[in-house]
PDB file of N, CA and C in Angstrom:
ATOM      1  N   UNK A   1      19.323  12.607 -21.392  1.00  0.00           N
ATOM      2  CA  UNK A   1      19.525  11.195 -21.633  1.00  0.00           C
ATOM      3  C   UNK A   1      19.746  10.984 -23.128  1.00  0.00           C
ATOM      4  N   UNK A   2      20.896  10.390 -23.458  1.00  0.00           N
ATOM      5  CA  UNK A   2      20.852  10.134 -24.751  1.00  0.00           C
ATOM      6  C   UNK A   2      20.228   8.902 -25.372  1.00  0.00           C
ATOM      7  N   UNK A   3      19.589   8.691 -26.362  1.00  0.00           N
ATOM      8  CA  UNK A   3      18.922   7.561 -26.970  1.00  0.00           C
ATOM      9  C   UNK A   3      19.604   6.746 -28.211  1.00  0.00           C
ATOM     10  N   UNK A   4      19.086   5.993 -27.999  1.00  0.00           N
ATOM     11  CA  UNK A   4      20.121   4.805 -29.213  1.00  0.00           C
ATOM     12  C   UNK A   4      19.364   5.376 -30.287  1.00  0.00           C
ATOM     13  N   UNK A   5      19.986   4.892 -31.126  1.00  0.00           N
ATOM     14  CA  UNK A   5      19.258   5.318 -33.049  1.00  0.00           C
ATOM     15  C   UNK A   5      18.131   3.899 -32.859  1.00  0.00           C
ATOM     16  N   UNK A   6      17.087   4.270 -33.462  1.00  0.00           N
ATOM     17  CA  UNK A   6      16.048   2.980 -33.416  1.00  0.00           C
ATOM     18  C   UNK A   6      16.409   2.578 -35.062  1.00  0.00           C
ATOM     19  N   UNK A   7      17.086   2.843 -35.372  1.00  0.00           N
ATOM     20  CA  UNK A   7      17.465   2.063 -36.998  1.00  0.00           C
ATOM     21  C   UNK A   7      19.160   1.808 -36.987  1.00  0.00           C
ATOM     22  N   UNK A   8      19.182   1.521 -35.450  1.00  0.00           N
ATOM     23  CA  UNK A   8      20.630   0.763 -35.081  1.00  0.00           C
ATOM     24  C   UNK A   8      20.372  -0.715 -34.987  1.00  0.00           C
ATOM     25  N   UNK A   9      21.281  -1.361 -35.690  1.00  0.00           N
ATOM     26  CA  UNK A   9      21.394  -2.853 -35.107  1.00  0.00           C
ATOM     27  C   UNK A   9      22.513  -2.901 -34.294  1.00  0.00           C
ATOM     28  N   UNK A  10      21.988  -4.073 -33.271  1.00  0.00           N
ATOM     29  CA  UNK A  10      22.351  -4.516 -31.986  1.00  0.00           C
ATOM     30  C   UNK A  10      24.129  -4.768 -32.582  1.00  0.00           C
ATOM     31  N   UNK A  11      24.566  -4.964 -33.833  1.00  0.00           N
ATOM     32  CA  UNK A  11      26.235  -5.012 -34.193  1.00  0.00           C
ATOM     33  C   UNK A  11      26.540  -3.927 -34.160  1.00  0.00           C
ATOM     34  N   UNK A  12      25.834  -2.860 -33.853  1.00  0.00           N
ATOM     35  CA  UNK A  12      26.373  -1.601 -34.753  1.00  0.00           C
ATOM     36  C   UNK A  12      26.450  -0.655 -33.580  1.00  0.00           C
ATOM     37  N   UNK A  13      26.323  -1.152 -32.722  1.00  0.00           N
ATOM     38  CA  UNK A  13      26.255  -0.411 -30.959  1.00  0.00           C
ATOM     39  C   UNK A  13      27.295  -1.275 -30.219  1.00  0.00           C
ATOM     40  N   UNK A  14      27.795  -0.679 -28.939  1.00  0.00           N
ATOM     41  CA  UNK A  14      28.691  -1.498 -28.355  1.00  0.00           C
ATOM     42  C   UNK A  14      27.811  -1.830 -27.059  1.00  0.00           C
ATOM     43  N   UNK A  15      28.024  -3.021 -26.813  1.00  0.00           N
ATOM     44  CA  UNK A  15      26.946  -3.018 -24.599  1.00  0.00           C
ATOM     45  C   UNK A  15      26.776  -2.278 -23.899  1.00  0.00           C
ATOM     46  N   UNK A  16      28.195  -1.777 -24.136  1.00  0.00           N
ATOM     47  CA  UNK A  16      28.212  -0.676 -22.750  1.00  0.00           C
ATOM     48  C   UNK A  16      27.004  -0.108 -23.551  1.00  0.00           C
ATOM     49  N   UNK A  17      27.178   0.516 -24.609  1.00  0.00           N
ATOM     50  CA  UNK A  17      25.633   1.538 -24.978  1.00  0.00           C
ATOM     51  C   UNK A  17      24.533   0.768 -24.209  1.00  0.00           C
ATOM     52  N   UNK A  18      24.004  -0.263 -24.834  1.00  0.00           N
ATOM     53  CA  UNK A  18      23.132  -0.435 -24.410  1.00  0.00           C
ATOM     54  C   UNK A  18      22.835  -0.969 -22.907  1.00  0.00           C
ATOM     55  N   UNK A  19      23.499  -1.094 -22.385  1.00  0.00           N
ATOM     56  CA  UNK A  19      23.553  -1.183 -20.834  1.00  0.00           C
ATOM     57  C   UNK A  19      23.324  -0.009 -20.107  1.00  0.00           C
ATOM     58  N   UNK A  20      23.834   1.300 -20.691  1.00  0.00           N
ATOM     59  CA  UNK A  20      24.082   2.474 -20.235  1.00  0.00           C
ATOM     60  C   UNK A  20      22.294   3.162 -20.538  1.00  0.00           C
ATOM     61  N   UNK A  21      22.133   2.595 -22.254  1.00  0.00           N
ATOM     62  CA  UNK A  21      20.931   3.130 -22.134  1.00  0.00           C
ATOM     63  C   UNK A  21      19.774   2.630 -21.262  1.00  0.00           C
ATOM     64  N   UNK A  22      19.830   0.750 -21.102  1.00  0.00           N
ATOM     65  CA  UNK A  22      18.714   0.888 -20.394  1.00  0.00           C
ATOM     66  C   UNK A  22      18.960   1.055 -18.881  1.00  0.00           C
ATOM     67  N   UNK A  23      20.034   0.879 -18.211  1.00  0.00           N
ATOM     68  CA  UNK A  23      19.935   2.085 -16.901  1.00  0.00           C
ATOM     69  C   UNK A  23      19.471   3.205 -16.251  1.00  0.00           C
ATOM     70  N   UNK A  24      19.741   4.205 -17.962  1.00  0.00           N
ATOM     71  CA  UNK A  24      19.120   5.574 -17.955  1.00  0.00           C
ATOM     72  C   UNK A  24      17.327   5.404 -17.774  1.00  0.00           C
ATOM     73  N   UNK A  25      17.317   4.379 -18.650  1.00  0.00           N
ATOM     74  CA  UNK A  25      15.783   4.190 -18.876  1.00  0.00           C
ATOM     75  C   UNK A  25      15.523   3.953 -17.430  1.00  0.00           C
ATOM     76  N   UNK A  26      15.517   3.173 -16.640  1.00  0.00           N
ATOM     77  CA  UNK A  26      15.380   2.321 -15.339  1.00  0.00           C
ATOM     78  C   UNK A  26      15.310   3.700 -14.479  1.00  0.00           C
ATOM     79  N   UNK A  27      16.557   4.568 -14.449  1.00  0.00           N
ATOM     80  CA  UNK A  27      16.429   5.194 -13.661  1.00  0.00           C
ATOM     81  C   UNK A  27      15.443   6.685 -13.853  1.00  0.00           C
ATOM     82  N   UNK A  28      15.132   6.941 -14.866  1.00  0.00           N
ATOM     83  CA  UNK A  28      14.412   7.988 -15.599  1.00  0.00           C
ATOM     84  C   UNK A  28      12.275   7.273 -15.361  1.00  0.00           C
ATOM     85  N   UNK A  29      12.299   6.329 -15.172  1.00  0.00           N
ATOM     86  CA  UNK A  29      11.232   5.929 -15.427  1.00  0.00           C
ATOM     87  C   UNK A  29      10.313   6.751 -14.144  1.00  0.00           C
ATOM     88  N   UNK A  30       9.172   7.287 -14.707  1.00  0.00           N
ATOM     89  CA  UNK A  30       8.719   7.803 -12.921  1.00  0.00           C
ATOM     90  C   UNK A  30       8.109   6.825 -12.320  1.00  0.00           C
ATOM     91  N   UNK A  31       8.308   6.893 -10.849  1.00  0.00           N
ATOM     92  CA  UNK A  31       8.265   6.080  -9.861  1.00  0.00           C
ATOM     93  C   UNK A  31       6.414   5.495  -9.700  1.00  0.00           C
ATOM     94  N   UNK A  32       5.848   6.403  -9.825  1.00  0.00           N
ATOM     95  CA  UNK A  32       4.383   5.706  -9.933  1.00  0.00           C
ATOM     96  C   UNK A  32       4.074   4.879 -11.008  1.00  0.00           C
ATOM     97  N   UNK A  33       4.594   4.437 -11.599  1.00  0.00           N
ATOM     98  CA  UNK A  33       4.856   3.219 -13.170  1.00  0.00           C
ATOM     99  C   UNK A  33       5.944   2.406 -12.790  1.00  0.00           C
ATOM    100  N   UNK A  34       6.407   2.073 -11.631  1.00  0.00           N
ATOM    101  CA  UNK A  34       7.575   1.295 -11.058  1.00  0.00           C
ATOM    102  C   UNK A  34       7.072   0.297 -10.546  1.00  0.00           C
ATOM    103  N   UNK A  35       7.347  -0.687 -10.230  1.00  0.00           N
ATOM    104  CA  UNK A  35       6.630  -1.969  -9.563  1.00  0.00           C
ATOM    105  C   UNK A  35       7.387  -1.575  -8.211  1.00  0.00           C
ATOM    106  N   UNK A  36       7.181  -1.836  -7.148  1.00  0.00           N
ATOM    107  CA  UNK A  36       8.203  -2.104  -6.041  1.00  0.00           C
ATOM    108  C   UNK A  36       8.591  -2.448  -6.072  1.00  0.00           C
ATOM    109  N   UNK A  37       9.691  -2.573  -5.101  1.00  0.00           N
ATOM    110  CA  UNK A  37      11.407  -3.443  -4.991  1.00  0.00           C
ATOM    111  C   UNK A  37      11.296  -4.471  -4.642  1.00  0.00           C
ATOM    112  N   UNK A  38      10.522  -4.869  -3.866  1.00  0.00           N
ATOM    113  CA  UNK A  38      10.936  -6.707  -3.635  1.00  0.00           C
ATOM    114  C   UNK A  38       9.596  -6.861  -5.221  1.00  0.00           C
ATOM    115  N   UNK A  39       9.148  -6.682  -5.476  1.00  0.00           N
ATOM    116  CA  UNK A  39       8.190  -7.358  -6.248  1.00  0.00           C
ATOM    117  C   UNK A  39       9.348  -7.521  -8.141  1.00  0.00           C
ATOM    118  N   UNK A  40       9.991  -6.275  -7.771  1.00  0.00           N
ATOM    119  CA  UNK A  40      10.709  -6.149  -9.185  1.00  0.00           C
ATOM    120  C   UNK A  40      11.752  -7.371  -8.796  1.00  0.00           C
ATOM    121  N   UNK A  41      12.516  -7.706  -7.904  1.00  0.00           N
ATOM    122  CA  UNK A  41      13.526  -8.432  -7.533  1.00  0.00           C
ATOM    123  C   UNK A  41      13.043  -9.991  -7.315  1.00  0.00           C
ATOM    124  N   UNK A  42      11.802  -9.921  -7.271  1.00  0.00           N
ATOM    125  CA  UNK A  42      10.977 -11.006  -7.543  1.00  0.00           C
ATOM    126  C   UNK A  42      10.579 -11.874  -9.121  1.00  0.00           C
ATOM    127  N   UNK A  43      10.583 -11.248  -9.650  1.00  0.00           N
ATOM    128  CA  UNK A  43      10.406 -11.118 -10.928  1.00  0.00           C
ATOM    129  C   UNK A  43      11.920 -11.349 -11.692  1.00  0.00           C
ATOM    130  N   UNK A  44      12.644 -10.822 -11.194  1.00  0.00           N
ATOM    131  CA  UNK A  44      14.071 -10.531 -11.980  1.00  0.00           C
ATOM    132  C   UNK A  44      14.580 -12.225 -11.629  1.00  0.00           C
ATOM    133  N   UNK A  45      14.264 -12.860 -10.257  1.00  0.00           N
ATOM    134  CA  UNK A  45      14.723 -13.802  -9.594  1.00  0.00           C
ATOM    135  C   UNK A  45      13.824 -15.216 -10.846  1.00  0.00           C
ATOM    136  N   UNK A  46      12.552 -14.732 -10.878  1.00  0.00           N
ATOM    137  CA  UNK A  46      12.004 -15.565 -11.816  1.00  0.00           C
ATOM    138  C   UNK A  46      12.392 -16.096 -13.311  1.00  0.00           C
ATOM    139  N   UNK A  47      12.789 -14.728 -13.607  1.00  0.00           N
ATOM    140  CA  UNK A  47      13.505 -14.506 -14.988  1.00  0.00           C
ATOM    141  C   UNK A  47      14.828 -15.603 -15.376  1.00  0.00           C
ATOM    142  N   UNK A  48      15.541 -15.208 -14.513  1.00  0.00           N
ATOM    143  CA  UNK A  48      17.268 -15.458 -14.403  1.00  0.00           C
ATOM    144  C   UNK A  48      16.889 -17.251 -14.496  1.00  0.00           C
ATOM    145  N   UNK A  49      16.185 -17.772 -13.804  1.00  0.00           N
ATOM    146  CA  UNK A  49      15.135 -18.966 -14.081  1.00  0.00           C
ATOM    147  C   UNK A  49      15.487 -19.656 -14.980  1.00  0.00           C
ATOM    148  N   UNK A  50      14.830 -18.559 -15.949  1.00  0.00           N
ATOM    149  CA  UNK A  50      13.929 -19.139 -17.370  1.00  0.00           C
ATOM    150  C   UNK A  50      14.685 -19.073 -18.396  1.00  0.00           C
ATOM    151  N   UNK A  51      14.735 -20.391 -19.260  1.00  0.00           N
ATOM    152  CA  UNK A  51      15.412 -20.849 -19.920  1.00  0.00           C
ATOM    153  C   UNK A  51      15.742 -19.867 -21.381  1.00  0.00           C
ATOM    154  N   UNK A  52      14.228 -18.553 -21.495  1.00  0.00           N
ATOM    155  CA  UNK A  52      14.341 -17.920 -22.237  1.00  0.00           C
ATOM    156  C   UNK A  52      15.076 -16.729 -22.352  1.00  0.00           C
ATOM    157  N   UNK A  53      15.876 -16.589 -21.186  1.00  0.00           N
ATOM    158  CA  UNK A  53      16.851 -15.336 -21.214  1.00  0.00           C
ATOM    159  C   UNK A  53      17.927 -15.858 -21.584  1.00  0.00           C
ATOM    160  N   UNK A  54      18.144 -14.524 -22.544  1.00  0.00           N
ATOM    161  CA  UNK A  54      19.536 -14.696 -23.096  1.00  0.00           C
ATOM    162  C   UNK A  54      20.386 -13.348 -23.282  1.00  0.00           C
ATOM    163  N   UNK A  55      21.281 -13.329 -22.834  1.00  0.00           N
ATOM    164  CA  UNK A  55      21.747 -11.885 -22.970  1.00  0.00           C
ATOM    165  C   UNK A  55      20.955 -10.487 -22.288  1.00  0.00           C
ATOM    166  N   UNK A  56      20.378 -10.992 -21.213  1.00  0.00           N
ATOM    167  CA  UNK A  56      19.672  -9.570 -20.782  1.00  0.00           C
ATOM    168  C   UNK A  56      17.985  -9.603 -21.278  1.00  0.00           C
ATOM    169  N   UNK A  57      17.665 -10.424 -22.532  1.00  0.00           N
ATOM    170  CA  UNK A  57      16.675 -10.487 -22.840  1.00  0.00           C
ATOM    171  C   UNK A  57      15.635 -11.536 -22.967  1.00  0.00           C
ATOM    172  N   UNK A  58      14.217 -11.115 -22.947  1.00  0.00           N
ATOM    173  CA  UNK A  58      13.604 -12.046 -23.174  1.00  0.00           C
ATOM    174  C   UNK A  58      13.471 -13.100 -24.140  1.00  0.00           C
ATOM    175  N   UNK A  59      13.792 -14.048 -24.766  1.00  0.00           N
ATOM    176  CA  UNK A  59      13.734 -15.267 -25.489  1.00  0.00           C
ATOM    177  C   UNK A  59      11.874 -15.057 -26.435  1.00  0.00           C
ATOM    178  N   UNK A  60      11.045 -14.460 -25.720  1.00  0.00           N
ATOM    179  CA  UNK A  60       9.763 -14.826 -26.265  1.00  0.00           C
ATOM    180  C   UNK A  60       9.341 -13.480 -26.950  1.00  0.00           C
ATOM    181  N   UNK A  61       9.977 -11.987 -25.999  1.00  0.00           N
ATOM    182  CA  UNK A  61       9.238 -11.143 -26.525  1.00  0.00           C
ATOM    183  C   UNK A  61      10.452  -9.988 -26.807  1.00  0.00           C
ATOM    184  N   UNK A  62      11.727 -10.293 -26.427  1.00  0.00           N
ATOM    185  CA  UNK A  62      12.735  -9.365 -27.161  1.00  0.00           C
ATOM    186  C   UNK A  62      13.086  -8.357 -25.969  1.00  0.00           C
ATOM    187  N   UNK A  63      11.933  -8.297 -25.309  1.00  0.00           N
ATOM    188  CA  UNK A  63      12.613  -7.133 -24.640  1.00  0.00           C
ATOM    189  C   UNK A  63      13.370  -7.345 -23.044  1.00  0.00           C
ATOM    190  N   UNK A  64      14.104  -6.518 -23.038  1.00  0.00           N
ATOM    191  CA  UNK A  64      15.110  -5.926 -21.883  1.00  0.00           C
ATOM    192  C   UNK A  64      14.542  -6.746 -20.706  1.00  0.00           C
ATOM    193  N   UNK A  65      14.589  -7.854 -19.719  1.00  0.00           N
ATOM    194  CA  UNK A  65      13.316  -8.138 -18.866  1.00  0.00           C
ATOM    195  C   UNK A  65      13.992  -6.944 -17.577  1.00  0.00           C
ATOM    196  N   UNK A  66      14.521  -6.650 -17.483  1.00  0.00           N
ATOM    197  CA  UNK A  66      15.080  -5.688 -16.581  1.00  0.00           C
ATOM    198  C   UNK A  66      14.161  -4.648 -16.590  1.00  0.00           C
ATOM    199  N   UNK A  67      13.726  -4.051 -17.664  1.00  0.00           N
ATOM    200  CA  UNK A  67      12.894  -2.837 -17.450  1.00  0.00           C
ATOM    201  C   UNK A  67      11.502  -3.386 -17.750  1.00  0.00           C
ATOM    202  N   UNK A  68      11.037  -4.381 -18.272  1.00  0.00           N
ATOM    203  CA  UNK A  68       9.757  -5.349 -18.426  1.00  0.00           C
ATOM    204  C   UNK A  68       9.174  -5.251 -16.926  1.00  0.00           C
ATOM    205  N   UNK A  69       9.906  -5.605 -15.981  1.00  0.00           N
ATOM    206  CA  UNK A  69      10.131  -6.336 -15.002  1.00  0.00           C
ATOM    207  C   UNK A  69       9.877  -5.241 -13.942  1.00  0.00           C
ATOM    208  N   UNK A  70      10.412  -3.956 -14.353  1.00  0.00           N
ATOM    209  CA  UNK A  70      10.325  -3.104 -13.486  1.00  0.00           C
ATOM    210  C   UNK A  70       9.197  -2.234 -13.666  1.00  0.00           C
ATOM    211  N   UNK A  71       7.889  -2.302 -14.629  1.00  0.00           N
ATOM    212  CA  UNK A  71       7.136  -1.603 -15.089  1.00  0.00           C
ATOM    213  C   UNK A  71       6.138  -2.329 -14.126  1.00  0.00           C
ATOM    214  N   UNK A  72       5.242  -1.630 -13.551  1.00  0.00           N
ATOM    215  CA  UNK A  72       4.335  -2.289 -12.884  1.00  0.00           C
ATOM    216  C   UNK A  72       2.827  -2.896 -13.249  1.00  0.00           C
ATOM    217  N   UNK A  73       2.676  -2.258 -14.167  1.00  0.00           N
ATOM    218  CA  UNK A  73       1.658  -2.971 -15.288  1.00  0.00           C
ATOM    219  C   UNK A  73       2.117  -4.245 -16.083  1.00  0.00           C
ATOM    220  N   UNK A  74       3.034  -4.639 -16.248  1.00  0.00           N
ATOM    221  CA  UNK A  74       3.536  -5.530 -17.152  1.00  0.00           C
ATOM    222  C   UNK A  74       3.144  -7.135 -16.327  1.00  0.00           C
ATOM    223  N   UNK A  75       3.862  -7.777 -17.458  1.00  0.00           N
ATOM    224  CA  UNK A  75       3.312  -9.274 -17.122  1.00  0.00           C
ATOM    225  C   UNK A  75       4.484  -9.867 -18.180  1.00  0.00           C
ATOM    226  N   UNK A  76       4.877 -11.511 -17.726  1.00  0.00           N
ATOM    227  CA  UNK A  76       5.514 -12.058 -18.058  1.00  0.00           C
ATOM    228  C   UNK A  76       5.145 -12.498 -19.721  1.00  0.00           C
ATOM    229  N   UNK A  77       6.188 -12.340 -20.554  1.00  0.00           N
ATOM    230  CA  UNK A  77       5.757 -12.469 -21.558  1.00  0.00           C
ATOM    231  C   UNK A  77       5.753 -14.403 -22.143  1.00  0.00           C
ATOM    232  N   UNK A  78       6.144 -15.673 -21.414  1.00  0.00           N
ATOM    233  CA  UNK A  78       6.189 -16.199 -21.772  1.00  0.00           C
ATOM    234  C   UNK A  78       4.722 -16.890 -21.269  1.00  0.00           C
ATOM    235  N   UNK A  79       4.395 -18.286 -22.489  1.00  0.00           N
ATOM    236  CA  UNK A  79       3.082 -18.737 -22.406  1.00  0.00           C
ATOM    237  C   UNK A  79       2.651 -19.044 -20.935  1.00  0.00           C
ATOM    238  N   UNK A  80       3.153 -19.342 -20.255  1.00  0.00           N
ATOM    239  CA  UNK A  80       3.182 -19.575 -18.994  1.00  0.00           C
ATOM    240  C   UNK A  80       3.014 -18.318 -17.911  1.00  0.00           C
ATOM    241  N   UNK A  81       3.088 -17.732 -18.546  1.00  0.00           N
ATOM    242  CA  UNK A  81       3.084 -16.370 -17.340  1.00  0.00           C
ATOM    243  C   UNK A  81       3.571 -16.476 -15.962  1.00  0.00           C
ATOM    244  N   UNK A  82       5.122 -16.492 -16.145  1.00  0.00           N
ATOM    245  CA  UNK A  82       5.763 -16.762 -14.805  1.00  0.00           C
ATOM    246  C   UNK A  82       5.442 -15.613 -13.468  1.00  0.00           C
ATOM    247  N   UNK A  83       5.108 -14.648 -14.564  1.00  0.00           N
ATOM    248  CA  UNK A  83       4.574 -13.615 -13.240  1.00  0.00           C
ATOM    249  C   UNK A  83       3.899 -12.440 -13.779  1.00  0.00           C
TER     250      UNK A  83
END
């Protein structure tokens, strides 16, 4: 799997990269750290929602909610805790 430079800015990469990378991520993640499928698709449904996505990302906490979302420990990062 190749990894983005972490002293890349988001101009300095093209989408596809980062689309490609967090896919890899998504699909690389092991499955006992996965939320289940309706519960992740639950979540994703919540997201798409919320006024704080923009571009794939969270509005409050930056990150990817796609792979947020799919981690099964995780929790919604806005004050509200949508989920």
């Amino acid at each position: 799997m190749e990894i983005i430079c972490k002293r890349c800015l988001l101009s300095e990469i093209s989408d596809e990269d980062t689309k490609k990378t967090v896919r890899e991520l998504i699909e690389t993640m092991p499955e006992d750290k996965k939320a289940d499928d309706t519960l992740y698709r639950q979540r994703l449904s919540i997201c798409k929602e919320c006024d704080e996505l923009i571009n794939g990302m969270c509005g409050k906490c930056g990150c990817y909610v796609e792979l947020r979302a799919l981690q099964k420990v995780r929790r919604c990062a806005h004050e509200d805790k949508k989920w």
